[in-house]
N, C-alpha and C. Protein backbone atom coordinates (compact mmCIF):
# COMPACT_ATOMS: atom_id res chain seq x y z
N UNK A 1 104.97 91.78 116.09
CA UNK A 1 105.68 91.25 114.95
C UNK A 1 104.75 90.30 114.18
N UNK A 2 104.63 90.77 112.87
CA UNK A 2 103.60 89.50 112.09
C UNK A 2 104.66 88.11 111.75
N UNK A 3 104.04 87.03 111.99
CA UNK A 3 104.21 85.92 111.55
C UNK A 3 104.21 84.96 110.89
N UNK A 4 102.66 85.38 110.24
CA UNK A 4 102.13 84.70 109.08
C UNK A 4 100.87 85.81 108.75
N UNK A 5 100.43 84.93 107.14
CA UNK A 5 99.48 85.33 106.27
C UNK A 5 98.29 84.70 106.19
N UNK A 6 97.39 84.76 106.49
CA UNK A 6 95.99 84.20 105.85
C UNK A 6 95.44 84.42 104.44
N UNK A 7 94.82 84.26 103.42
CA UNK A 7 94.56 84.93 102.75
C UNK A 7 92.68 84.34 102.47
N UNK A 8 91.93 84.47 102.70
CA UNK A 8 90.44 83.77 102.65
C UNK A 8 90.10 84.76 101.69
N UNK A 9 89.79 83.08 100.14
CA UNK A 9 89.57 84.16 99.23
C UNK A 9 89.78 85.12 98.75
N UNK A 10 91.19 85.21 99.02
CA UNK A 10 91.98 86.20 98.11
C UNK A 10 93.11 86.19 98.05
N UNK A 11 94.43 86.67 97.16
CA UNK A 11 95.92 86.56 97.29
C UNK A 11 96.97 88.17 97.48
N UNK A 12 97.97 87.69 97.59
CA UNK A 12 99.21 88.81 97.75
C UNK A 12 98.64 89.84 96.04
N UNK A 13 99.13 91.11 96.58
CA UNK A 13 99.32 91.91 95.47
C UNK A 13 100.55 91.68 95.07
N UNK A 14 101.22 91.69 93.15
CA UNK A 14 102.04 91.73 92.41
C UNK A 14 103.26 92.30 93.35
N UNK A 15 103.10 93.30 93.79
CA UNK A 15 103.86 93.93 94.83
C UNK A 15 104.20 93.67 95.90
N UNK A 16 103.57 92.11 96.51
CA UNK A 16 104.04 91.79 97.71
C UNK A 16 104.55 90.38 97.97
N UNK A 17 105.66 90.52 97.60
CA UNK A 17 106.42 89.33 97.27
C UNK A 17 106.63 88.50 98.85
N UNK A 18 105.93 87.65 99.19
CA UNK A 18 106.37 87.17 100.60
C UNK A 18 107.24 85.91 100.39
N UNK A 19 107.35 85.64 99.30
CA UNK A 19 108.56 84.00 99.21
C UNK A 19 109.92 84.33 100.42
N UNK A 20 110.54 85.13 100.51
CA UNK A 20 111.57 85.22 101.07
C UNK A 20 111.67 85.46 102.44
N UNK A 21 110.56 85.49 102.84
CA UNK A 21 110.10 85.86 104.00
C UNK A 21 110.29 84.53 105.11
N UNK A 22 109.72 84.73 106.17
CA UNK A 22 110.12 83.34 107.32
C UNK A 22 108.56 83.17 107.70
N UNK A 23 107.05 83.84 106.77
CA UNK A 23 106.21 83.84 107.22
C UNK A 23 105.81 82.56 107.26
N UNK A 24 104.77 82.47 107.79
CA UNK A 24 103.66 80.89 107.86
C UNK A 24 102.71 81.88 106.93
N UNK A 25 102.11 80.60 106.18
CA UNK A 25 101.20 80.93 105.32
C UNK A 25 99.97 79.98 105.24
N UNK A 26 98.88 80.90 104.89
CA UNK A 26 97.64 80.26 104.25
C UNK A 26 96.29 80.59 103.40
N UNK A 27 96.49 79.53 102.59
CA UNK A 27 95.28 80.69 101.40
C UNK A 27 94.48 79.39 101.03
N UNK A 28 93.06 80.16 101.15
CA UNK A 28 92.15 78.91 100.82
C UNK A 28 90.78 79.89 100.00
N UNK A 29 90.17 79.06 99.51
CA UNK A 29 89.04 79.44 98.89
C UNK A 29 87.95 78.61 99.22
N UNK A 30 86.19 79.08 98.28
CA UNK A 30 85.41 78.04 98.25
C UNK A 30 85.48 77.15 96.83
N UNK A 31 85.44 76.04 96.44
CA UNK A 31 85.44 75.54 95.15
C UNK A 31 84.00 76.30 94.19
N UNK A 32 83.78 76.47 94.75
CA UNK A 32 82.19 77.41 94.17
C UNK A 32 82.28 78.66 94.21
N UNK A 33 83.31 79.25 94.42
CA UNK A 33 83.65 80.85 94.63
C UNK A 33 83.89 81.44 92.84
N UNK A 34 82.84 81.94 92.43
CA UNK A 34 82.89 82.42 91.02
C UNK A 34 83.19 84.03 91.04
N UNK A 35 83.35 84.73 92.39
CA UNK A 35 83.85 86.09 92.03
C UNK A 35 85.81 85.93 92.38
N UNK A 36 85.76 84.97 93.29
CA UNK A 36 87.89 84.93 92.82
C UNK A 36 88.60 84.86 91.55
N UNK A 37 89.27 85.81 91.31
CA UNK A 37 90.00 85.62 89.81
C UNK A 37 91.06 84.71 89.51
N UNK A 38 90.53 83.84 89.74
CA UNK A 38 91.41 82.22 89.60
C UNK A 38 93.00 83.00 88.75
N UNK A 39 93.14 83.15 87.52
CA UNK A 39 94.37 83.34 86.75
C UNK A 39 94.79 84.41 87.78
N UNK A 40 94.27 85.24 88.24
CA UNK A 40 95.70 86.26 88.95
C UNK A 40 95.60 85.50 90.44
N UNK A 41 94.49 84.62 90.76
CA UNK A 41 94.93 83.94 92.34
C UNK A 41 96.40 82.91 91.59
N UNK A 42 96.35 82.18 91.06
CA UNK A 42 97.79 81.35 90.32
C UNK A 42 98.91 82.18 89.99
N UNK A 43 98.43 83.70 89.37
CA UNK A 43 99.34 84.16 88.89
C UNK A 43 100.28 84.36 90.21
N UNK A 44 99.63 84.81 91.37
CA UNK A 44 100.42 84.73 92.38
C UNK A 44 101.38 84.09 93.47
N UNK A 45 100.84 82.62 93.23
CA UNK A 45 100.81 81.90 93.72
C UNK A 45 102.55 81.59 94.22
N UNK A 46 103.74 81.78 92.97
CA UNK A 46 105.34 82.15 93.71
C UNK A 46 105.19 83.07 94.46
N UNK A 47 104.45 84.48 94.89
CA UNK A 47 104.57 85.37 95.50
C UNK A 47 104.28 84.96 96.88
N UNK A 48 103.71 83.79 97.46
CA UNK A 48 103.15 83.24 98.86
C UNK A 48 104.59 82.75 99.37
N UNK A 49 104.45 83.07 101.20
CA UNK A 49 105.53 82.25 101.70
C UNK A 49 106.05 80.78 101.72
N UNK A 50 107.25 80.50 101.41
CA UNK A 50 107.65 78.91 100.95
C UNK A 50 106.84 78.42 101.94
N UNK A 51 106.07 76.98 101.51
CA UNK A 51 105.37 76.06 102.71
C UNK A 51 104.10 76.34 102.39
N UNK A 52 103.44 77.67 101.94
CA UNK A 52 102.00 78.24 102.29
C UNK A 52 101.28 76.65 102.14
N UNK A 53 100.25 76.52 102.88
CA UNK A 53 99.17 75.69 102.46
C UNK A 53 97.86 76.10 101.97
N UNK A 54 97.75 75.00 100.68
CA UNK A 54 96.82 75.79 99.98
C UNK A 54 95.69 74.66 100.42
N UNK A 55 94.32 75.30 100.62
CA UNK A 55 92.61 74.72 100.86
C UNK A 55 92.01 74.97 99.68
N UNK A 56 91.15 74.22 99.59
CA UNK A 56 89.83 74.41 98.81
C UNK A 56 88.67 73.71 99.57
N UNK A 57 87.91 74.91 99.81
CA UNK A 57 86.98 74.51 100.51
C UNK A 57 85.73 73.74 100.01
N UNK A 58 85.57 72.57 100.11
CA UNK A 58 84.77 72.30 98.67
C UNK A 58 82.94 72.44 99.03
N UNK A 59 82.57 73.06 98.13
CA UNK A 59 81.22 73.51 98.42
C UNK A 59 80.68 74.89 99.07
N UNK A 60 82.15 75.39 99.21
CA UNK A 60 81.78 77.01 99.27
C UNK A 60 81.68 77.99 98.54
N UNK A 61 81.31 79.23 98.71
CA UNK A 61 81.89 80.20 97.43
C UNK A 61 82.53 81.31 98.23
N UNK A 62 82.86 82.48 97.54
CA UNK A 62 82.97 83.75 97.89
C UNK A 62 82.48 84.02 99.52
N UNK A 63 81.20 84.31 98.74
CA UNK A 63 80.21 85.39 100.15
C UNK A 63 80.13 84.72 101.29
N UNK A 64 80.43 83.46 101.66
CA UNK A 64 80.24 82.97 102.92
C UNK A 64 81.52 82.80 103.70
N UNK A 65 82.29 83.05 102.84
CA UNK A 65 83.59 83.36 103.86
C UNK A 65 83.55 84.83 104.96
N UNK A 66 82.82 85.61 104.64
CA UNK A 66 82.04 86.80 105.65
C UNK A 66 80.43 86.41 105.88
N UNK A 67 79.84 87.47 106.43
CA UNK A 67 78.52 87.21 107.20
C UNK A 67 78.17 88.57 105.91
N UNK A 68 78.30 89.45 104.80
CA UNK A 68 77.79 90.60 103.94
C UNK A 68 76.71 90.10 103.10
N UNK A 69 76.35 89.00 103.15
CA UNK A 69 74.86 88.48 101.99
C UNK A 69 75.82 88.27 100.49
N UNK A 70 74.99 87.73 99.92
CA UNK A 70 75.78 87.10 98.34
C UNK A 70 76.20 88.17 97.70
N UNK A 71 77.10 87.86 96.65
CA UNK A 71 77.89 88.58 95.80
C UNK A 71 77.39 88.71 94.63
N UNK A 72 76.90 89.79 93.34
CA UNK A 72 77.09 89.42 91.98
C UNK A 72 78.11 88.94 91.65
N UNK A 73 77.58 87.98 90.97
CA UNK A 73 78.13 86.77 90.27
C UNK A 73 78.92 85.34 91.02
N UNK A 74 78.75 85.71 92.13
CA UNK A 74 78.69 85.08 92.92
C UNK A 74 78.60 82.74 92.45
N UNK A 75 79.49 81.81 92.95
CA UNK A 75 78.75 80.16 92.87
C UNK A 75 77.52 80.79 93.92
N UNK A 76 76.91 79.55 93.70
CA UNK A 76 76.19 78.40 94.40
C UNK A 76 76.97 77.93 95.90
N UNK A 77 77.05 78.28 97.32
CA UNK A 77 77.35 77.63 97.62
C UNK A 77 76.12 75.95 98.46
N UNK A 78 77.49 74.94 98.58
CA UNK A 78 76.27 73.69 98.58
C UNK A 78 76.68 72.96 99.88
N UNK A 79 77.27 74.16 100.64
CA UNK A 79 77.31 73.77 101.65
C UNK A 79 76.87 75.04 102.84
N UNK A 80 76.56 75.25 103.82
CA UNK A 80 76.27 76.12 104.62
C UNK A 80 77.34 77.00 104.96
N UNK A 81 76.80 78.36 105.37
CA UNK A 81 77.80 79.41 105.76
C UNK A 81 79.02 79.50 107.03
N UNK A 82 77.68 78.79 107.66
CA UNK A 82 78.22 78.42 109.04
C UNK A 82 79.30 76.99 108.83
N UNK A 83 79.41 75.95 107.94
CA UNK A 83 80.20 74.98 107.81
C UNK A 83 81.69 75.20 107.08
N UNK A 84 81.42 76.22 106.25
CA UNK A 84 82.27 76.85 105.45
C UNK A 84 83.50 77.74 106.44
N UNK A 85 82.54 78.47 107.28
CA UNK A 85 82.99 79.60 108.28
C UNK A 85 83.87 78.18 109.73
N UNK A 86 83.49 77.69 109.75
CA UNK A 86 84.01 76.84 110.84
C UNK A 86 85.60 76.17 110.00
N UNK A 87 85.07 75.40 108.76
CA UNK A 87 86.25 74.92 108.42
C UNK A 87 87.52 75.70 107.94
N UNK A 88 86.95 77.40 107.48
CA UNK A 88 87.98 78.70 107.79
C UNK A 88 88.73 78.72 108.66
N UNK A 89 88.08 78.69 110.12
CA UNK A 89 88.91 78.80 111.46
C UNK A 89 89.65 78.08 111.23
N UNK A 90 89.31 76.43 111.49
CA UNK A 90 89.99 75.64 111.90
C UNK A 90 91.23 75.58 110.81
N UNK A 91 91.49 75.77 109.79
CA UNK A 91 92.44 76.38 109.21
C UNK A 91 93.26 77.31 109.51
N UNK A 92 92.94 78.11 110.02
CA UNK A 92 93.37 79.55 110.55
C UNK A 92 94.20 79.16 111.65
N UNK A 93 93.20 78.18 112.71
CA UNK A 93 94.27 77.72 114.21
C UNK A 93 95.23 77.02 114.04
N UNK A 94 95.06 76.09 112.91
CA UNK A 94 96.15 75.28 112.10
C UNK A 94 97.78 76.31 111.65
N UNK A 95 97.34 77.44 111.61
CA UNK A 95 98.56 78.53 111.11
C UNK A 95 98.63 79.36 112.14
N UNK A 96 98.02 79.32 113.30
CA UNK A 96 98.34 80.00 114.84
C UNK A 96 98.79 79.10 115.61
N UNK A 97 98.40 78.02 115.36
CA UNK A 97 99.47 76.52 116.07
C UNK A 97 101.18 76.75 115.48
N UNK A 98 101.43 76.69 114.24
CA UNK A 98 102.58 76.91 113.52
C UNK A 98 103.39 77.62 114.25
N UNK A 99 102.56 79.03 113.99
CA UNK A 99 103.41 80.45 114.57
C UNK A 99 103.61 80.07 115.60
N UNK A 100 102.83 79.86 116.73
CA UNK A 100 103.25 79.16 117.94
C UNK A 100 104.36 78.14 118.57
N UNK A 101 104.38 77.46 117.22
CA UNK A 101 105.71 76.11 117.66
C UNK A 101 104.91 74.99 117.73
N UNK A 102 103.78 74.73 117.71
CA UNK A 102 102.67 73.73 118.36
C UNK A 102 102.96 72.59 117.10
């Protein structure tokens, strides 16, 4: 049974309305992420489960939320991959604690 949503660097499709849902939620980005489409990440933003918590990771971008090498068009990120990638998780356990009851 799913419980919750992650979304790293990216959001719900138009089509996937989770407000009504009982999910746990979470969507975060890098503040330096120049390939996310900011207006349709907002545009979505009623479509996330009530509660979602929103991150900004500050000093990340896009491509370091995976290990695939940079993106065209890609920020700057000004912080490391590996710092970026850690403060992901610990976000992530933050919304597996939830689901949990913790």
């Amino acid at each position: 049974m799913v419980e919750g949503v992650v979304f790293w660097a990216f959001y719900p499709a138009d089509s996937d309305n989770l407000y009504k849902t009982e999910l746990k939620g979470l969507t975060m980005y890098g503040s330096n992420d120049a390939v996310l489409d900011m207006d349709n990440c907002n545009a979505t933003l009623p479509l996330l489960p009530r509660g979602t918590i929103m991150q900004v990771i500050r000093g990340g971008n896009h491509a370091q939320f995976g290990n695939y090498g940079p993106q065209p068009g890609d920020g700057t990120a000004t912080i490391s991959a590996a710092d970026q990638q850690l403060q992901a998780a610990a976000l992530t356990v933050r919304i597996l604690r939830a689901v949990e009851g913790e």
